[in-house]
C-alpha atoms as a PDB file:
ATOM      1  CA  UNK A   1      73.976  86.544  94.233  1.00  0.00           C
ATOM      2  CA  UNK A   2      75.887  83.360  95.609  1.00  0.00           C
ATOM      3  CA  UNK A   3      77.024  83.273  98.879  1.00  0.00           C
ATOM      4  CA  UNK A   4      80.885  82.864  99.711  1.00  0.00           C
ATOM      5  CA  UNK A   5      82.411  79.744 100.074  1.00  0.00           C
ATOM      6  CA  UNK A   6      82.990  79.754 103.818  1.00  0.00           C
ATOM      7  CA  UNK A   7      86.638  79.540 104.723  1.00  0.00           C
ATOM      8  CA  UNK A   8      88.133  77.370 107.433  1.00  0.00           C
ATOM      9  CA  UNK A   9      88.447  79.343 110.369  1.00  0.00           C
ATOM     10  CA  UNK A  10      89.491  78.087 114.015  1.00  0.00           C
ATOM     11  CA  UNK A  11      86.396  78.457 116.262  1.00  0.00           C
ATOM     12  CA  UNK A  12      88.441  80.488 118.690  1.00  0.00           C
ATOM     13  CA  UNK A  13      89.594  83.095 116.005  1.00  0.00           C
ATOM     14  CA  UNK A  14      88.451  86.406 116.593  1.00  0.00           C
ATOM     15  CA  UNK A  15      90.395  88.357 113.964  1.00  0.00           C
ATOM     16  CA  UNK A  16      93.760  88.681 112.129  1.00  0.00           C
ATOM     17  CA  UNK A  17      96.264  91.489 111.971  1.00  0.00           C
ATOM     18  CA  UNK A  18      98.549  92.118 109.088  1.00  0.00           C
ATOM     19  CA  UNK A  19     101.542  94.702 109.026  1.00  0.00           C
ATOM     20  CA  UNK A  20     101.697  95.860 105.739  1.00  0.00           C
ATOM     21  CA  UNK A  21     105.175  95.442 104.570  1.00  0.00           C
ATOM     22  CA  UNK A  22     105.181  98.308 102.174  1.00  0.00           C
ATOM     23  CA  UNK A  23     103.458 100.686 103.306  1.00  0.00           C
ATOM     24  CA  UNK A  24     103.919  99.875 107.158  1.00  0.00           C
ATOM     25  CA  UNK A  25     100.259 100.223 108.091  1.00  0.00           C
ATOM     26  CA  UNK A  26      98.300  97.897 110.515  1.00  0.00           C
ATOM     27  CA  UNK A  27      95.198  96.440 109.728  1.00  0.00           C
ATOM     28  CA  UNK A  28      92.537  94.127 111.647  1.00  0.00           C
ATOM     29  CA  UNK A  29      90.003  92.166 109.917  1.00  0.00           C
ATOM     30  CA  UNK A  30      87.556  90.174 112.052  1.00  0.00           C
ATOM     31  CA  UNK A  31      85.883  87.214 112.237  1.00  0.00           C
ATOM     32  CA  UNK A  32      83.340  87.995 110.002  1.00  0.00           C
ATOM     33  CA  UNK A  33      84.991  89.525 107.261  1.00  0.00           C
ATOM     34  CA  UNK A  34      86.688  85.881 106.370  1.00  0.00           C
ATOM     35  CA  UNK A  35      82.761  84.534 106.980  1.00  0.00           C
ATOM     36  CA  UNK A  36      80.974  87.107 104.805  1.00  0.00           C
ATOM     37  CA  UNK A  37      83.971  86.951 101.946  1.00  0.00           C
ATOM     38  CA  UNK A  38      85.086  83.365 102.371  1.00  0.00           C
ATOM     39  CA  UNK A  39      88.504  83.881 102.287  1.00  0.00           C
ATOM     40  CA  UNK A  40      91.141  85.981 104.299  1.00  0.00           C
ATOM     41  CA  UNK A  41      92.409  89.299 102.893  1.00  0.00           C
ATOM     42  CA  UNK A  42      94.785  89.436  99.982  1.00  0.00           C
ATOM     43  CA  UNK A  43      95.673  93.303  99.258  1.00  0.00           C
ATOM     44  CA  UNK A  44      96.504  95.881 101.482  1.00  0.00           C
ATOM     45  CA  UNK A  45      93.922  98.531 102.293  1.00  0.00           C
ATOM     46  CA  UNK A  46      96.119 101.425 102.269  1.00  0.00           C
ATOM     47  CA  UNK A  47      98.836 100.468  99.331  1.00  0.00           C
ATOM     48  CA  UNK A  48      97.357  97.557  97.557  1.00  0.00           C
ATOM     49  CA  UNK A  49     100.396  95.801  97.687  1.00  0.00           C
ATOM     50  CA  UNK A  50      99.682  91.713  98.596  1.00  0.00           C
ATOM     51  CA  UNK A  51      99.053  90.844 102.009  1.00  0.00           C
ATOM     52  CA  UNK A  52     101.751  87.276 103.140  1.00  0.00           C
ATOM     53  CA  UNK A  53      99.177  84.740 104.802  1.00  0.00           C
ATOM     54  CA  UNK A  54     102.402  83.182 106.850  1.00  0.00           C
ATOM     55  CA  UNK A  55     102.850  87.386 108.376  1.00  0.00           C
ATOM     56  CA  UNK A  56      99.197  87.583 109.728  1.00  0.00           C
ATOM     57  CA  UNK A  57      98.606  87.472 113.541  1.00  0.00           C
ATOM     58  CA  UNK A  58      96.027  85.404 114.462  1.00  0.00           C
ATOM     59  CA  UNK A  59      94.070  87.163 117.144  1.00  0.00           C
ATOM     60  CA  UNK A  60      92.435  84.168 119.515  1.00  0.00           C
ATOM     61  CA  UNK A  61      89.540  84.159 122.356  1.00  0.00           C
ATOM     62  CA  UNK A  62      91.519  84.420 125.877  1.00  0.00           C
ATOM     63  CA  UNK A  63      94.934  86.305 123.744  1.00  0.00           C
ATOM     64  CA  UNK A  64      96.654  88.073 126.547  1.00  0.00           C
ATOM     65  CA  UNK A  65      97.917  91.531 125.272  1.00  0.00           C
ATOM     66  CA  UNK A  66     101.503  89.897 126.158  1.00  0.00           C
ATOM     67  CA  UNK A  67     100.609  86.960 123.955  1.00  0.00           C
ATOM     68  CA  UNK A  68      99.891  89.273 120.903  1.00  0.00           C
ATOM     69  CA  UNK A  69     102.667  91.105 121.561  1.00  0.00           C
ATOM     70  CA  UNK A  70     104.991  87.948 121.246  1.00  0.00           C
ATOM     71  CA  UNK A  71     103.744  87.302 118.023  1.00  0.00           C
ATOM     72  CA  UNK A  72     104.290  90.603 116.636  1.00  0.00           C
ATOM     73  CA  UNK A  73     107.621  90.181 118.001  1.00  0.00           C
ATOM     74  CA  UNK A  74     108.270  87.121 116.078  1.00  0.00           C
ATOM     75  CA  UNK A  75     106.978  88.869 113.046  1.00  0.00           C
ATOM     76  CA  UNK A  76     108.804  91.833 112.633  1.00  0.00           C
ATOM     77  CA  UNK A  77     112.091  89.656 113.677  1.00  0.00           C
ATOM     78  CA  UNK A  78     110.880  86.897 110.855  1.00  0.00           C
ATOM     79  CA  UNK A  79     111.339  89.895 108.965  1.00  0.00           C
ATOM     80  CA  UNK A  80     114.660  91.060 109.912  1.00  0.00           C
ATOM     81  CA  UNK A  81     113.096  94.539 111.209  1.00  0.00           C
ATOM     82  CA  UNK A  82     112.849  96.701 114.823  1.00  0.00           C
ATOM     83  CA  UNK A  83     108.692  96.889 116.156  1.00  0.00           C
ATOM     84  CA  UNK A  84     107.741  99.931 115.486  1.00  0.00           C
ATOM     85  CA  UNK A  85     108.957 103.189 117.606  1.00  0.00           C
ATOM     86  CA  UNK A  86     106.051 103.483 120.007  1.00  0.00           C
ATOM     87  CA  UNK A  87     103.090 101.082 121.075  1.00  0.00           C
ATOM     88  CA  UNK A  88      99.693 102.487 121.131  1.00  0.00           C
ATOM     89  CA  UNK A  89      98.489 103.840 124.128  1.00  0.00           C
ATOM     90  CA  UNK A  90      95.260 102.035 125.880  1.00  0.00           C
ATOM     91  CA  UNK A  91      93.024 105.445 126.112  1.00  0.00           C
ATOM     92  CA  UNK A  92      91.545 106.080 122.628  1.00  0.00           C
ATOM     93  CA  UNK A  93      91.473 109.888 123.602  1.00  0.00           C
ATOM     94  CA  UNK A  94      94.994 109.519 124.006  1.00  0.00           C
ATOM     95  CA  UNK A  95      95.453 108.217 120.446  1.00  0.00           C
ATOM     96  CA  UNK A  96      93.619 110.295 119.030  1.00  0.00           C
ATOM     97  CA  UNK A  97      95.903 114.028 120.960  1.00  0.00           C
ATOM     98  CA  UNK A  98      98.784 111.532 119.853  1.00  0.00           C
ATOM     99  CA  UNK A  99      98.015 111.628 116.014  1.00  0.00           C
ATOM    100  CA  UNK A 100      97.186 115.456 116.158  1.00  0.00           C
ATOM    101  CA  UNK A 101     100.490 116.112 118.097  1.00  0.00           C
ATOM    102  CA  UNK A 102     102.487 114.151 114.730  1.00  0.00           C
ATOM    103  CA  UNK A 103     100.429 116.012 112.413  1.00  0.00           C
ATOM    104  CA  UNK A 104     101.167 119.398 114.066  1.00  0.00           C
ATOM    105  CA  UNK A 105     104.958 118.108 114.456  1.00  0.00           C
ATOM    106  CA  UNK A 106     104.717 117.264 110.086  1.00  0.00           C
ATOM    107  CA  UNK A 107     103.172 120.373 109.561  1.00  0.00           C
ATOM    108  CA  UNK A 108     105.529 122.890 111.182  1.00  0.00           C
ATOM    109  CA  UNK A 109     108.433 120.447 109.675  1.00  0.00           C
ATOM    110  CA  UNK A 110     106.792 121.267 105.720  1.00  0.00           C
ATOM    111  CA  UNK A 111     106.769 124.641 106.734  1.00  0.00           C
ATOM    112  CA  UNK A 112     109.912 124.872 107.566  1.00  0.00           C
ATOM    113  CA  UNK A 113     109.501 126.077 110.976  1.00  0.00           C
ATOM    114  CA  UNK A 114     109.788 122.224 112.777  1.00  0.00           C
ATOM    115  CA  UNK A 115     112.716 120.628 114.618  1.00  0.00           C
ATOM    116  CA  UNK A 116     113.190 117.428 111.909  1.00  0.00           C
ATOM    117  CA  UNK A 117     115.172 117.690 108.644  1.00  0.00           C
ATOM    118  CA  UNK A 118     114.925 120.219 106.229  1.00  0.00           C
ATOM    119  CA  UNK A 119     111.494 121.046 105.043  1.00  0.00           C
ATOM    120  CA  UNK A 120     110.157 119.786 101.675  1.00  0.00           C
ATOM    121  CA  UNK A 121     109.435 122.053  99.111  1.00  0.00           C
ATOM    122  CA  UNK A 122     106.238 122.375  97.758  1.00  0.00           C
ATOM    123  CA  UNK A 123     104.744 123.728  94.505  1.00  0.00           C
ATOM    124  CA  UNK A 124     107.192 125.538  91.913  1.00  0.00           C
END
């Protein structure tokens, strides 16, 4: 098995995010995914859908989280669209009680119990 070609990479790039722009998902890819494959992603994990090169953030050594945060700025208002409703918190215990609370909030909403729009019907 041949190696990959390697790709050109700045030496101070440390990994690129792309905002999937049909399915809305996030996704990181570092460094040495573009070294191993020799090229930078192309399809979206989650959909499949194709992956812009010009709507990556490039993630550089020294980035200040206010730095990245400009740039996803830029990106969602290159694409004519709002960030989205709520940045992540920095405790990853607090992401994780953050997901359960939405998927406690979705469930009680397909039950019909929940305080969102009318519940979907499932099954016949």
């Amino acid at each position: 098995m041949s190696k990959a070609k390697p790709v050109d990479l700045p030496a101070d790039l440390v990994a690129v995010v792309y905002y999937c722009e049909k399915c809305d998902s996030k996704h990181t890819f570092g460094r040495d995914y573009m070294a191993e494959t020799g090229a930078f992603p192309d399809a979206c994990p989650g959909c499949g859908a194709r992956l812009n090169q010009d709507d990556r953030v490039d993630r550089h050594e020294g980035d200040s989280a206010e730095t990245l945060e400009a740039r996803k700025l830029d990106l969602f208002a290159k694409r004519g669209r709002a960030l989205p409703g709520r940045p992540k918190p920095d405790n990853p215990q607090e992401i994780k009680q953050q997901r359960i609370r939405d998927l406690e909030g979705e469930l009680r909403r397909l039950k019909g119990g929940g305080d969102g729009p009318a519940s979907v019907r499932l099954g016949p």
